[in-house]
Protein backbone atom coordinates (compact mmCIF):
# COMPACT_ATOMS: atom_id res chain seq x y z
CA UNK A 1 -15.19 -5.45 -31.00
CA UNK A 2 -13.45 -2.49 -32.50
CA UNK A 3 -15.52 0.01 -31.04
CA UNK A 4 -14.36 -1.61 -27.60
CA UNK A 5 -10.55 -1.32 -28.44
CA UNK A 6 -11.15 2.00 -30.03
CA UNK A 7 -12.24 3.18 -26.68
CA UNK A 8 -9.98 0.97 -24.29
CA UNK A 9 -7.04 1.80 -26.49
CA UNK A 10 -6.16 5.33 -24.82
CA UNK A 11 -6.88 4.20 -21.54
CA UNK A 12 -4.02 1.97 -22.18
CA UNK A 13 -1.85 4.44 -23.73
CA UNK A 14 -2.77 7.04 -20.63
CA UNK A 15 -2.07 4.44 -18.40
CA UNK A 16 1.65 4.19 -19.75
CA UNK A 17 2.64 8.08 -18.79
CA UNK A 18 3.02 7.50 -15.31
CA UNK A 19 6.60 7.59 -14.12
CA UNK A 20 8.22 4.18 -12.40
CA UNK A 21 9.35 6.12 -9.67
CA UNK A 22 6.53 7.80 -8.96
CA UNK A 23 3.96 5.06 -9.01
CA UNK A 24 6.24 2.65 -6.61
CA UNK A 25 6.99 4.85 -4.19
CA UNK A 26 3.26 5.83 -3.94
CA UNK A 27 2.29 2.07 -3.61
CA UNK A 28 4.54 0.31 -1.71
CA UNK A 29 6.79 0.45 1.38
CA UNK A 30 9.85 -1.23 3.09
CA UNK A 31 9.47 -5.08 3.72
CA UNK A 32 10.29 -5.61 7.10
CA UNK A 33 9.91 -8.95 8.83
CA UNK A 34 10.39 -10.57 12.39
CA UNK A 35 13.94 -12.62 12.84
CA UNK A 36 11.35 -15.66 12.77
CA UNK A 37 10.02 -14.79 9.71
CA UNK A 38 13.17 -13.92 8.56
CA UNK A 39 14.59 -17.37 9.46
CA UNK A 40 11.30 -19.51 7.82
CA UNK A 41 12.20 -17.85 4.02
CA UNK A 42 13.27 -19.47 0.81
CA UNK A 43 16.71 -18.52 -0.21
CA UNK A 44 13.93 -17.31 -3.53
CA UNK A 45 11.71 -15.42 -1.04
CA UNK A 46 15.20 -13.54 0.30
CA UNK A 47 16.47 -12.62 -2.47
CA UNK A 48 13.03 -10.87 -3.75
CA UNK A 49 12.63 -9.08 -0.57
CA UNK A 50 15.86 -7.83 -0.51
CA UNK A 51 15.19 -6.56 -3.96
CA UNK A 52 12.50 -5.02 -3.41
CA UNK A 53 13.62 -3.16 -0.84
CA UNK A 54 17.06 -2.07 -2.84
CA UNK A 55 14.89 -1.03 -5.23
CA UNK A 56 12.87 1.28 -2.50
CA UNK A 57 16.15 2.50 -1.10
CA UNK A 58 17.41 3.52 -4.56
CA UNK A 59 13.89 5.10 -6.03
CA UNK A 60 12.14 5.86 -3.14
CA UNK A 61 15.21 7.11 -0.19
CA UNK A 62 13.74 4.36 1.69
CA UNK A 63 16.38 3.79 5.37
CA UNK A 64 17.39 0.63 6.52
């Protein structure tokens, strides 16, 4: 077992450098959704959509 961590453990650590802003914007886009799908969400589901899409517009220049 610790020559597994031994090698897993800067994997890990390599994994960590990447930048927040460059690793969202590279894997996700704007949430966009039909006025009937729009109408069908949780107040819960709303409010994470619209985040997520805040947080696009802020790191990424996403448009409305």
């Amino acid at each position: 077992m610790g020559k597994g961590l031994i090698l897993v453990l800067p994997l890990l650590v390599a994994a960590g450098c990447t930048t927040t802003k460059g690793g969202f914007c590279a894997v996700s886009a704007p949430l966009r959704l039909s006025v009937k799908a729009v109408d069908a969400l949780s107040d819960r589901e709303a409010r994470a959509l619209l985040a997520h899409n805040r947080k696009g517009q802020e790191l990424c220049g996403w448009r409305p």
